[in-house]
N, C-alpha and C. Protein backbone atom coordinates (compact mmCIF):
# COMPACT_ATOMS: atom_id res chain seq x y z
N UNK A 1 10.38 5.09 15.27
CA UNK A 1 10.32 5.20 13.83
C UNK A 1 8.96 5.78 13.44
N UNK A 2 9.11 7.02 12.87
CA UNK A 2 7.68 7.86 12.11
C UNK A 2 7.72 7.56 10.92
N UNK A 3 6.17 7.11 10.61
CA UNK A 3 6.05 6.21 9.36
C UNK A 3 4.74 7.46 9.37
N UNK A 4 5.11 7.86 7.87
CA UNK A 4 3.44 9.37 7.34
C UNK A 4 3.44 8.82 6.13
N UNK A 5 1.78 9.35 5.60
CA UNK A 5 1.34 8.89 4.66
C UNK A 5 0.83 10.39 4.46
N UNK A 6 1.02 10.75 2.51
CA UNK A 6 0.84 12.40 2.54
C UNK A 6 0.46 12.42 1.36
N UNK A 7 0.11 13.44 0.73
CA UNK A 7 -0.09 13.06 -0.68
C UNK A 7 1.14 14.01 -1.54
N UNK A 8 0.56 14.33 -2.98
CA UNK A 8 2.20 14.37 -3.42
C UNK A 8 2.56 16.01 -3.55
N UNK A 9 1.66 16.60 -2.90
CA UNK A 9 2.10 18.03 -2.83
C UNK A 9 2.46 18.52 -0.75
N UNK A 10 2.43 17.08 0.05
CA UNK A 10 3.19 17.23 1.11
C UNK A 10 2.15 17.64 2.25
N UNK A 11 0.73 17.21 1.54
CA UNK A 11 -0.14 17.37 2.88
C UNK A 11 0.02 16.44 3.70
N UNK A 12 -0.05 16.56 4.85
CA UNK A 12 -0.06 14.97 5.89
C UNK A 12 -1.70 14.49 6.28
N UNK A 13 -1.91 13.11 5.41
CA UNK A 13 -2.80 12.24 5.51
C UNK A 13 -2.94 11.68 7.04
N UNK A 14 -2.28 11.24 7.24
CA UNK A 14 -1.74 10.33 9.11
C UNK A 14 0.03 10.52 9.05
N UNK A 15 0.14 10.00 10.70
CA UNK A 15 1.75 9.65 11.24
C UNK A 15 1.40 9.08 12.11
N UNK A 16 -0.06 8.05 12.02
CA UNK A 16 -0.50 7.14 12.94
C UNK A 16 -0.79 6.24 12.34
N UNK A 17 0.57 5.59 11.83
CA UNK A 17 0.72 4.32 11.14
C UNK A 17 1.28 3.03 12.00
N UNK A 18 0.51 2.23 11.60
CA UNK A 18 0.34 0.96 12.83
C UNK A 18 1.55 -0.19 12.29
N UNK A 19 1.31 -0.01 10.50
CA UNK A 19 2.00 -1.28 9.63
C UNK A 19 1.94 -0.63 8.68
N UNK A 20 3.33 -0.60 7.97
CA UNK A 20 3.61 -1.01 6.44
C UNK A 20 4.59 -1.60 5.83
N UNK A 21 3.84 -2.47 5.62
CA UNK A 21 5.19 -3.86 5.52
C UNK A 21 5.38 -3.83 3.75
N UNK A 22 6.27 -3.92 3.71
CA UNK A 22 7.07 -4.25 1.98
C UNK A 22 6.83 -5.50 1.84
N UNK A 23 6.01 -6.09 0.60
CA UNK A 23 6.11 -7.01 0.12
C UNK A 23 6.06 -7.36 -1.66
N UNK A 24 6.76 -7.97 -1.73
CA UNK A 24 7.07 -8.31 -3.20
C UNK A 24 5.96 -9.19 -4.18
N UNK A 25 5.37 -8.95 -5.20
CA UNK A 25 3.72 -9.47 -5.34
C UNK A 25 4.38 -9.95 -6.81
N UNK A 26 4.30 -11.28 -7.00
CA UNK A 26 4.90 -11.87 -8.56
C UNK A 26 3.76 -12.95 -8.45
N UNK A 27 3.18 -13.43 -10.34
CA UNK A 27 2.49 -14.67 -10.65
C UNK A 27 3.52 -15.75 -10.90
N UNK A 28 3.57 -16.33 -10.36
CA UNK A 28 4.26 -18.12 -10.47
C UNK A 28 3.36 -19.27 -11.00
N UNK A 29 3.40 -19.59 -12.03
CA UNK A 29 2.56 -20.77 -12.59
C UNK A 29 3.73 -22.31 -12.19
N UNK A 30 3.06 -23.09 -11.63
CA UNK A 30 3.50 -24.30 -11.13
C UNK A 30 2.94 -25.70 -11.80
N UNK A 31 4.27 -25.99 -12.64
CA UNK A 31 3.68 -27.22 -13.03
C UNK A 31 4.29 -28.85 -12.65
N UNK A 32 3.60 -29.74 -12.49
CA UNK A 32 4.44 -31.35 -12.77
C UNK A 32 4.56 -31.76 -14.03
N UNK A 33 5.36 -32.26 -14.88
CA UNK A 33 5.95 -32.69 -15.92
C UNK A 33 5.54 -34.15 -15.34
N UNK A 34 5.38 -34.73 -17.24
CA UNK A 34 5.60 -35.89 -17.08
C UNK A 34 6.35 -36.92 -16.00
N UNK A 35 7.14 -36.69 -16.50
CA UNK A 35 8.74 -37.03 -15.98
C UNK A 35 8.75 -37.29 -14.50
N UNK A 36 7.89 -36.46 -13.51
CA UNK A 36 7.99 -36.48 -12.36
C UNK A 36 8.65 -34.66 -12.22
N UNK A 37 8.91 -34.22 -12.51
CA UNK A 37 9.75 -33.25 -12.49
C UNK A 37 8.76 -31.58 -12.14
N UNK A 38 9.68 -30.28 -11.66
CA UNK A 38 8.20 -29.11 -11.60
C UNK A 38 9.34 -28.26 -12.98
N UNK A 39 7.82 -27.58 -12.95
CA UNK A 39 8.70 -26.42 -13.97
C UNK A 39 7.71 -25.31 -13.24
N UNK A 40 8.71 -24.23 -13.01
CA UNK A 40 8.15 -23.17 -12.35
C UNK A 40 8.39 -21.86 -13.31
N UNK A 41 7.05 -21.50 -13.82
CA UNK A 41 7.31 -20.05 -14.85
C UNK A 41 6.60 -18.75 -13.84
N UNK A 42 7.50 -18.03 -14.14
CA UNK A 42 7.61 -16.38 -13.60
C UNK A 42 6.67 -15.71 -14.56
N UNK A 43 5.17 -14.76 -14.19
CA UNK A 43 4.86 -14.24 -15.35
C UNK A 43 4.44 -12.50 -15.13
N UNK A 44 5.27 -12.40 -16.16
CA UNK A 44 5.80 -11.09 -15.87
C UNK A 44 6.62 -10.39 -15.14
N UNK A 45 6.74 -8.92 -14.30
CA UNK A 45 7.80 -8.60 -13.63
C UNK A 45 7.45 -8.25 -12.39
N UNK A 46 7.93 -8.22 -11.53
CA UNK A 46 7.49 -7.94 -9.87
C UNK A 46 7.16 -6.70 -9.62
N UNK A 47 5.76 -6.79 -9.07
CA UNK A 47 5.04 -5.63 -8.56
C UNK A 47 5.89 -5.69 -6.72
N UNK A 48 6.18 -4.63 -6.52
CA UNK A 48 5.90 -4.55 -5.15
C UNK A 48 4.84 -3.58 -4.92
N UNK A 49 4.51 -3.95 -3.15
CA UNK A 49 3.32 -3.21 -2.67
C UNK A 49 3.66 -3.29 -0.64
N UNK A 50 2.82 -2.19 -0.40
CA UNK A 50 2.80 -1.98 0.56
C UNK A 50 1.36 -2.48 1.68
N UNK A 51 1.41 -3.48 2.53
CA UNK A 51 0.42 -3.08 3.45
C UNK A 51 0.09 -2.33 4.16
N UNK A 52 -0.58 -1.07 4.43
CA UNK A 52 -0.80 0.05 5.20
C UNK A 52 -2.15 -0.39 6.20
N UNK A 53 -1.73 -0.14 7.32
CA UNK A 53 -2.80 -0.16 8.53
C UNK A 53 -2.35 1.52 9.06
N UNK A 54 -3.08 2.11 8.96
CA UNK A 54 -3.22 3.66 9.60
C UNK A 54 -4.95 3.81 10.47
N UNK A 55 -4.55 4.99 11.25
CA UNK A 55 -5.52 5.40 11.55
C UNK A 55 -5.83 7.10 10.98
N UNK A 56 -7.00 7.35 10.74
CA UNK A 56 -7.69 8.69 10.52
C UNK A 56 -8.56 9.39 10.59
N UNK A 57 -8.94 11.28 10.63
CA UNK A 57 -10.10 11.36 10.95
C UNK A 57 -10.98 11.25 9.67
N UNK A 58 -12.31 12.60 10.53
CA UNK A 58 -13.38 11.79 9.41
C UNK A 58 -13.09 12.36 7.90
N UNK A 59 -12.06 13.47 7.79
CA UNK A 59 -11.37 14.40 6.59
C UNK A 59 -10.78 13.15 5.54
N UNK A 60 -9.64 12.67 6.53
CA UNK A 60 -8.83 11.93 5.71
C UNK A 60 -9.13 10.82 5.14
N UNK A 61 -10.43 10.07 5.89
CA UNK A 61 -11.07 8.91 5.34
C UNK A 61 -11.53 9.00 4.12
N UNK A 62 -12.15 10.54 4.25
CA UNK A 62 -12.71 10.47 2.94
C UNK A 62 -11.76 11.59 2.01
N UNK A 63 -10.20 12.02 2.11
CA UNK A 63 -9.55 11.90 1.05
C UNK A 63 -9.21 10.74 0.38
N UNK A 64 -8.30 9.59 1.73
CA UNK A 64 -8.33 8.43 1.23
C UNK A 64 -9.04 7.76 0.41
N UNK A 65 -10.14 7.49 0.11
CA UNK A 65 -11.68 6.93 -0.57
C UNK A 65 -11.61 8.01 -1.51
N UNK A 66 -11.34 9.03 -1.80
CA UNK A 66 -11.39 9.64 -2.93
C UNK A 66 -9.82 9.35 -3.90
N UNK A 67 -8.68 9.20 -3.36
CA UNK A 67 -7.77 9.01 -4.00
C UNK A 67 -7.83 7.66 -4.38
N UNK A 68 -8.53 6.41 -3.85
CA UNK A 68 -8.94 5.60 -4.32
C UNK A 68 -9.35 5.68 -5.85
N UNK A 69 -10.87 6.13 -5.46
CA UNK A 69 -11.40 6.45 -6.69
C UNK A 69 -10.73 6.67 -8.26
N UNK A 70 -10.42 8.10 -7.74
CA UNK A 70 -9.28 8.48 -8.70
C UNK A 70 -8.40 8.56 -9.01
N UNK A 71 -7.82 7.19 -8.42
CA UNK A 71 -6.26 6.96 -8.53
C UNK A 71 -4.83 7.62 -8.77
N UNK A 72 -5.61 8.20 -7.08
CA UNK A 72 -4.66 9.97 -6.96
C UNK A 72 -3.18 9.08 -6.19
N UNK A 73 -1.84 9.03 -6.80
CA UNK A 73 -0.97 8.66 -6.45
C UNK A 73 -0.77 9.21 -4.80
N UNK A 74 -0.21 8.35 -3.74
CA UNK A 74 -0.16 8.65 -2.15
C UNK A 74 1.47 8.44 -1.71
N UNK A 75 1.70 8.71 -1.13
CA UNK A 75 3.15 8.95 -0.54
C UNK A 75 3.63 8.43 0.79
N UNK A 76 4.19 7.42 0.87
CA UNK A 76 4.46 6.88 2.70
C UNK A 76 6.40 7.08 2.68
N UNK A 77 6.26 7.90 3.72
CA UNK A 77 7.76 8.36 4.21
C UNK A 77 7.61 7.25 5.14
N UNK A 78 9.29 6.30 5.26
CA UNK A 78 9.35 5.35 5.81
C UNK A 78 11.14 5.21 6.33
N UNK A 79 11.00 6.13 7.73
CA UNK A 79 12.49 6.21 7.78
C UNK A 79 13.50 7.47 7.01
N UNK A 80 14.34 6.84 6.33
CA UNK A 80 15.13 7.73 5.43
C UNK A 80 14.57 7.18 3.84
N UNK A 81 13.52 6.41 3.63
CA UNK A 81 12.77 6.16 2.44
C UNK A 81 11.81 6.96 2.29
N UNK A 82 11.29 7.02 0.71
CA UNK A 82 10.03 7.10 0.48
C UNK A 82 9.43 6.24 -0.60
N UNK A 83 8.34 5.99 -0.54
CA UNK A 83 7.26 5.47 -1.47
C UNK A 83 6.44 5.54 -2.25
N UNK A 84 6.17 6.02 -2.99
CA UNK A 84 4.79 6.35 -4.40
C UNK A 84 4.12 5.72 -4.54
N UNK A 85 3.15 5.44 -4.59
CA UNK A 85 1.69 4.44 -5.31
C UNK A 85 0.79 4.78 -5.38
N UNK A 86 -0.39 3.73 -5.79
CA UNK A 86 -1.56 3.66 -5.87
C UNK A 86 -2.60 2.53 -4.83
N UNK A 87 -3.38 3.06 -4.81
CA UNK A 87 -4.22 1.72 -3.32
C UNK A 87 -4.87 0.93 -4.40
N UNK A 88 -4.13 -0.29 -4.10
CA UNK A 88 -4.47 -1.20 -5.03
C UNK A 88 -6.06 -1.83 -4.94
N UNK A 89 -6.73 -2.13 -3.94
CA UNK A 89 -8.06 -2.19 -3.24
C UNK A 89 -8.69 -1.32 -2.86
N UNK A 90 -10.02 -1.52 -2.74
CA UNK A 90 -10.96 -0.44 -1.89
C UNK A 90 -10.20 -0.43 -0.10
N UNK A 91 -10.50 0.59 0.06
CA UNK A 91 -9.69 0.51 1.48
C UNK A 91 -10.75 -0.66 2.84
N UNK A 92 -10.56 -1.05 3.68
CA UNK A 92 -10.97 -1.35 4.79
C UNK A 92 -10.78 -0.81 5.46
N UNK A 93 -12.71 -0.30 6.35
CA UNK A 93 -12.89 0.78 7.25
C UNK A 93 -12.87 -0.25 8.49
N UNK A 94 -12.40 0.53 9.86
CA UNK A 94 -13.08 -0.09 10.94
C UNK A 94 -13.20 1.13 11.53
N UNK A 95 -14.24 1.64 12.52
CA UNK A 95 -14.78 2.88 13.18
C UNK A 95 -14.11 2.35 14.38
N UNK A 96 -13.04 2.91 14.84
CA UNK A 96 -12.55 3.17 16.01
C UNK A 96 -13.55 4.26 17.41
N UNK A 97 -13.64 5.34 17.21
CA UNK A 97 -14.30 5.67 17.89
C UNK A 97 -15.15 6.80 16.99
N UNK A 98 -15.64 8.24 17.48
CA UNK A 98 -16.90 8.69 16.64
C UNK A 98 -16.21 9.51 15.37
N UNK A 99 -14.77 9.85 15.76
CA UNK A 99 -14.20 10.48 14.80
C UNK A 99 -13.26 9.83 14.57
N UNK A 100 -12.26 8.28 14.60
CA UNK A 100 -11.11 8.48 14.55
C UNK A 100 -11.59 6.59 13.80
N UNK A 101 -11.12 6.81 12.23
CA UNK A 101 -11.27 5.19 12.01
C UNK A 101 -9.80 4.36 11.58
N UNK A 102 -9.98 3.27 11.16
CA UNK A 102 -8.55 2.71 11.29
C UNK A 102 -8.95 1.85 9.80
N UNK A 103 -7.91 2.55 9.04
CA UNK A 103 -7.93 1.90 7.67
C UNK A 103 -6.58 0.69 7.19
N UNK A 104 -6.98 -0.11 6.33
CA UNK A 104 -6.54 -1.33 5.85
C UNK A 104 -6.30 -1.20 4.60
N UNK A 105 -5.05 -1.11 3.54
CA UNK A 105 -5.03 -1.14 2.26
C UNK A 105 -3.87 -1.55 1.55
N UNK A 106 -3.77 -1.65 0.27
CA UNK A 106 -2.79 -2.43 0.36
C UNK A 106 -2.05 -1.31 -1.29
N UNK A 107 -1.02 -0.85 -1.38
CA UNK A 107 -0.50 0.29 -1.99
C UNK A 107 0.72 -0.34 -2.74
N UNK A 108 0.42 -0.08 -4.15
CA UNK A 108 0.90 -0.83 -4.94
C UNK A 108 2.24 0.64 -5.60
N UNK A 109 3.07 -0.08 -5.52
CA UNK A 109 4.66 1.38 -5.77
C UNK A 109 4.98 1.40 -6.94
N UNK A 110 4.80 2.63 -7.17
CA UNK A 110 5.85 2.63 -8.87
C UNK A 110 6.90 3.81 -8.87
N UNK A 111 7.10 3.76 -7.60
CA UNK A 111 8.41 4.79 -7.66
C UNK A 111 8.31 4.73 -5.96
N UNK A 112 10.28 4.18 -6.09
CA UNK A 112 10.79 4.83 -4.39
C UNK A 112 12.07 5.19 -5.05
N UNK A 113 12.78 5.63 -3.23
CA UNK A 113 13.56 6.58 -3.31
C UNK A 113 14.18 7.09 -2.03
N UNK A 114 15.27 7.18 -1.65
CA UNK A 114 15.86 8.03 -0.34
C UNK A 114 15.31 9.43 -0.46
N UNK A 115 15.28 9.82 0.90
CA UNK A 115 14.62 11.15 0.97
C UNK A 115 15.78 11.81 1.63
């Protein structure tokens, strides 16, 4: 399974994607009632988001970190899916070796879609 991360005119960022896991991101306020009883309120509507672990060189690190910045929408083909978002966090660097680092972020979707 080739998992790429590109931006939205179809450059390829990486296809040395380690993880990107789907997860569903909602506020739940939790309460006890008198009574003994919970009341559980939903607030607002469900964000999903993506965890991305990729690796890249020293180019793409610093597109990545710039689309950060400027909250340049990013693209992860996933299968016969695709994904739209924004990196919801500053990314996490780790320096793999002199050119090749391994980033951590977490990519918040406002548009998918079969490809």
């Amino acid at each position: 399974m080739t998992i790429t991360l590109c931006d939205l005119e179809g450059n390829v960022i990486t296809n040395i994607v380690n993880d990107a896991i789907l997860n569903p991101d909602i506020i739940k306020i939790k309460n006890r009632l008198l009574d003994g009883t919970y009341h559980i309120q939903t607030i607002g509507n469900r964000i999903d988001t993506i965890k991305v672990d990729c690796y890249v060189d020293k180019i793409n690190k610093d597109k990545i970190d710039s689309m950060y910045v400027i909250d340049e929408p990013i693209k992860l083909l996933q299968e016969n899916k695709y994904y739209i978002g924004l990196i919801d966090d500053k990314p996490d660097w780790e320096t793999v070796s002199k050119q090749l680092y391994l980033a951590s972020f977490k990519l918040v979707i406002s548009q998918s879609g079969v490809v």
